[in-house]
C-alpha atoms as a PDB file:
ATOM      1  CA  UNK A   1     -64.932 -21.642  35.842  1.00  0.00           C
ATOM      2  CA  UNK A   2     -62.548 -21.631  33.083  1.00  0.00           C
ATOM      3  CA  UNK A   3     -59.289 -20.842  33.581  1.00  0.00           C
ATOM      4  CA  UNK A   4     -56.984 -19.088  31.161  1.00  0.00           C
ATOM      5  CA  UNK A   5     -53.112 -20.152  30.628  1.00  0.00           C
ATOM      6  CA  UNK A   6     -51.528 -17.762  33.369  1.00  0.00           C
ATOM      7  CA  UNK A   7     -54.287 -19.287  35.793  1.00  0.00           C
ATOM      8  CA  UNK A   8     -53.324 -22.824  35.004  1.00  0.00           C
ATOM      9  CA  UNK A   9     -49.342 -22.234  34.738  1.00  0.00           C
ATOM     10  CA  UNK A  10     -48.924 -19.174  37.377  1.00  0.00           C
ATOM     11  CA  UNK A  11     -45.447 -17.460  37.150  1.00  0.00           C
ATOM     12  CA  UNK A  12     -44.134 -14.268  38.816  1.00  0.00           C
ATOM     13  CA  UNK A  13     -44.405 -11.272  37.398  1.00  0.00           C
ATOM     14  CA  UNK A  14     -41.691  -9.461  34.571  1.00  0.00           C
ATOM     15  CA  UNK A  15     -41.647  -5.964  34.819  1.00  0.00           C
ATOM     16  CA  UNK A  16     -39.302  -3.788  32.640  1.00  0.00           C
ATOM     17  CA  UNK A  17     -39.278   0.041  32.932  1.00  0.00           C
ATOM     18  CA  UNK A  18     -38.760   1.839  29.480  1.00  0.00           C
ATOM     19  CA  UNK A  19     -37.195   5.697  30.367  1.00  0.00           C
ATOM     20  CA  UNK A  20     -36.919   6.305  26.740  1.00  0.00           C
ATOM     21  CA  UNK A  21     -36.340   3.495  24.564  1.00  0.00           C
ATOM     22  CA  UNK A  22     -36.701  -0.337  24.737  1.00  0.00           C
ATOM     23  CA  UNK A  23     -36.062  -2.669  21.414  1.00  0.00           C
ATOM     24  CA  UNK A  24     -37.616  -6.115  21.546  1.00  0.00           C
ATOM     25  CA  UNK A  25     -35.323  -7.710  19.533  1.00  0.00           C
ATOM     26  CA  UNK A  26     -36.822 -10.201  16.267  1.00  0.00           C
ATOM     27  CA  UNK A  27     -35.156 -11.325  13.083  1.00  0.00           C
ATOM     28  CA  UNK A  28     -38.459 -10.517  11.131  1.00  0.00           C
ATOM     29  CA  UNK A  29     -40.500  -7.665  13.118  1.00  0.00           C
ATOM     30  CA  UNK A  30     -38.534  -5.951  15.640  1.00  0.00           C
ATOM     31  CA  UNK A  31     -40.774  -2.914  17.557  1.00  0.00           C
ATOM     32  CA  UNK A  32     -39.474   0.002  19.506  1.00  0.00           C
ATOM     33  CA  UNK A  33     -41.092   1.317  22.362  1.00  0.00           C
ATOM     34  CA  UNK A  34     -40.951   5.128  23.045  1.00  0.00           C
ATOM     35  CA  UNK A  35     -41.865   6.970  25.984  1.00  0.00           C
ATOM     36  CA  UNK A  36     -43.167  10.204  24.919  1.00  0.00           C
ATOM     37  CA  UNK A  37     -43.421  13.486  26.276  1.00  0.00           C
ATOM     38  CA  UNK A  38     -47.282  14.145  26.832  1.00  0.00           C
ATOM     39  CA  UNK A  39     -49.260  15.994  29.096  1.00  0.00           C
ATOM     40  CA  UNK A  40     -52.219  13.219  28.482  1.00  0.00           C
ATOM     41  CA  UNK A  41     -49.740  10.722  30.853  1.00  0.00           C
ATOM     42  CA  UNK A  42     -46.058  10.800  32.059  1.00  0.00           C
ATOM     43  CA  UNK A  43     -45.935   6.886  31.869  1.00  0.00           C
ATOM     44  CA  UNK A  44     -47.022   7.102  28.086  1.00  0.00           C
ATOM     45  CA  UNK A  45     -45.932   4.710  25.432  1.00  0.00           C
ATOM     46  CA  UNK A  46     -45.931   4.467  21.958  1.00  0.00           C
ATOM     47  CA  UNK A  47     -44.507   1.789  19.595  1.00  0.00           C
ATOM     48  CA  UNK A  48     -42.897   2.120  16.593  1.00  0.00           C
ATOM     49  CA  UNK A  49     -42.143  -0.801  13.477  1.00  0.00           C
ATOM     50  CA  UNK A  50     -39.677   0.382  11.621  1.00  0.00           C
ATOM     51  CA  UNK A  51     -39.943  -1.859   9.006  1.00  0.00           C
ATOM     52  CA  UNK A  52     -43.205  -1.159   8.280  1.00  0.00           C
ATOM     53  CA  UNK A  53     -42.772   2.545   9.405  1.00  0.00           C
ATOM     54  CA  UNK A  54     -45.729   2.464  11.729  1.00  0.00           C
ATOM     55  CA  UNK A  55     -46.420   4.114  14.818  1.00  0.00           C
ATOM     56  CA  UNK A  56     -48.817   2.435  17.383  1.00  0.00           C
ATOM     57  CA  UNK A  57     -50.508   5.074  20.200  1.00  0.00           C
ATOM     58  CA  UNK A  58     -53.442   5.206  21.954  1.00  0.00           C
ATOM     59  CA  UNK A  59     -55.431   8.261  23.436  1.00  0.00           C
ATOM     60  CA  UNK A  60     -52.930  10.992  21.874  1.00  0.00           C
ATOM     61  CA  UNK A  61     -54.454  10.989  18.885  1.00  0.00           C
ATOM     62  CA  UNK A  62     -57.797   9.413  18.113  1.00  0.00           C
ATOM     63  CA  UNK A  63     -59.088   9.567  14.255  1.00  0.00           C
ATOM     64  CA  UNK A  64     -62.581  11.316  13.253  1.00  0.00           C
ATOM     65  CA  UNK A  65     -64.687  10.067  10.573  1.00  0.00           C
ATOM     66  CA  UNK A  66     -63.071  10.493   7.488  1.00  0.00           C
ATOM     67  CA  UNK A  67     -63.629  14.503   5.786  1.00  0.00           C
ATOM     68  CA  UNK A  68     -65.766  16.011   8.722  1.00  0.00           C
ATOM     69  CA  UNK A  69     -67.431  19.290   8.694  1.00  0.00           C
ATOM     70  CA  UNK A  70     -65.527  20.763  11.561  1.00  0.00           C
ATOM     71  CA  UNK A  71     -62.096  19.256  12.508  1.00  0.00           C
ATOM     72  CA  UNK A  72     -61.656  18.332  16.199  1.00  0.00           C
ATOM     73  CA  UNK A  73     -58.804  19.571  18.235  1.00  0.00           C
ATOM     74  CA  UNK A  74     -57.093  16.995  19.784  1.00  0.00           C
ATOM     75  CA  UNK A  75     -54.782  18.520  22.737  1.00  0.00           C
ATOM     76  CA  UNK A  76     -52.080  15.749  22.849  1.00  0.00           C
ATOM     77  CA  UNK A  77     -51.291  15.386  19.501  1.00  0.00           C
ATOM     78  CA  UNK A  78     -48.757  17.948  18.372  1.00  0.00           C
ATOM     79  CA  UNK A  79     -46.333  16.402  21.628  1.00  0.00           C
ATOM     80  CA  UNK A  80     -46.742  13.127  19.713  1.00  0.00           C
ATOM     81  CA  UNK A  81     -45.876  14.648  16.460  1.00  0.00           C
ATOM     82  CA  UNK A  82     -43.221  16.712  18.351  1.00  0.00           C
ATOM     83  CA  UNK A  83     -41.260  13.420  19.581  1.00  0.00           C
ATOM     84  CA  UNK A  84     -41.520  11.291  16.340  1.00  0.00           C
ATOM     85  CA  UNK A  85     -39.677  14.199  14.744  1.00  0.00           C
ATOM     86  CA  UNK A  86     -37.069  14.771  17.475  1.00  0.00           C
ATOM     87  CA  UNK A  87     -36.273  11.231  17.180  1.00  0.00           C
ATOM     88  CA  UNK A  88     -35.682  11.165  13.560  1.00  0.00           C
ATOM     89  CA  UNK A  89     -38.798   8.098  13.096  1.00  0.00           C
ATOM     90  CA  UNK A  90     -39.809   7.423   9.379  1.00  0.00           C
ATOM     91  CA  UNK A  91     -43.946   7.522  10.019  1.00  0.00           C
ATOM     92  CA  UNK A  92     -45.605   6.719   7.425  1.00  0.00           C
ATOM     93  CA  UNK A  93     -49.254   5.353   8.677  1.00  0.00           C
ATOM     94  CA  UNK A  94     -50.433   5.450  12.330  1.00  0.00           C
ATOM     95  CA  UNK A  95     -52.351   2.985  14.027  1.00  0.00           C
ATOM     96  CA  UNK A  96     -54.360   4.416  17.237  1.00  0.00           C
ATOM     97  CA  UNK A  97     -55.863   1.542  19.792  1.00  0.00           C
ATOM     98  CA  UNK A  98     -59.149   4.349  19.355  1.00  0.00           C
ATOM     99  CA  UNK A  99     -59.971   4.500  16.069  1.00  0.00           C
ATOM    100  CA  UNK A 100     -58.822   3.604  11.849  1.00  0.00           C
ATOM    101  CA  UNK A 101     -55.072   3.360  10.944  1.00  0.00           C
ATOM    102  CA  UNK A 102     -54.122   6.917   8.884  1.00  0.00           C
ATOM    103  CA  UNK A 103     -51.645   8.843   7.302  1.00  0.00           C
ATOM    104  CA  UNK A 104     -48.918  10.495   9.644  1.00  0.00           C
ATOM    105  CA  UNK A 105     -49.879  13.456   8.135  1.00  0.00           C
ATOM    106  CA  UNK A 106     -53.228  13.621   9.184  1.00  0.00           C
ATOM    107  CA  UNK A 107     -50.932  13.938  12.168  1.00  0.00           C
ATOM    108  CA  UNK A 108     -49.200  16.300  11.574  1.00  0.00           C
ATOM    109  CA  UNK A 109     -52.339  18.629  10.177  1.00  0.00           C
ATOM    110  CA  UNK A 110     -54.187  17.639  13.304  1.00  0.00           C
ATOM    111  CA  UNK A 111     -50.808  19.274  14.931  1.00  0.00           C
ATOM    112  CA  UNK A 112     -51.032  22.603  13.356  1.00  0.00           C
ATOM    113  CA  UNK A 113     -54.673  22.626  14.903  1.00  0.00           C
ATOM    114  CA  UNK A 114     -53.654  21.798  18.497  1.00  0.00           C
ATOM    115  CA  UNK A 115     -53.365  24.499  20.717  1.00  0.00           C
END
């Protein structure tokens, strides 16, 4: 068995609970973390690096193949779009966990689609 570096230097647990908004502070990349309003999950997180004006998810929206014949409908994305405007964030690309980093306003036209 190999163990991994918790394994060989156990500590307890560090749990913080993000409401709305938690900043992890860094002189050279600092990220945001948002909760956001979305029927998908009410624990649901998103980051944001406002720096690079990305916007990490995962699950709300989730990229097709560039240009395809029919356009999915993706059910969680206009909340995401929704929140990212309320709060005034400057997205420029989007990175989802699921899938190719894209244009917030493939976003936004996914958005207009959603029911």
């Amino acid at each position: 068995i190999i163990r991994d570096a918790l394994a060989r230097n156990p500590r307890p647990l560090r749990l913080t609970a993000v409401s709305d908004k938690l900043v992890l502070p860094d002189p050279q990349r600092p990220v945001e973390l948002y909760h956001v309003n979305s029927p998908h999950s009410s624990s649901m997180l998103v980051a944001y690096l406002p720096a690079e004006r990305i916007l990490i998810q995962a699950d709300l929206y989730n990229p097709p193949p560039p240009n395809p014949a029919t356009p999915p409908v993706f059910p969680f994305v206009k909340s995401l779009v929704d929140d990212v405007q309320r709060r005034g964030l400057q997205v420029e690309r989007v990175v989802g966990i699921h899938g190719r980093p894209v244009p917030f306003s493939e976003l936004q036209a996914a958005a207009s689609r959603a029911p």
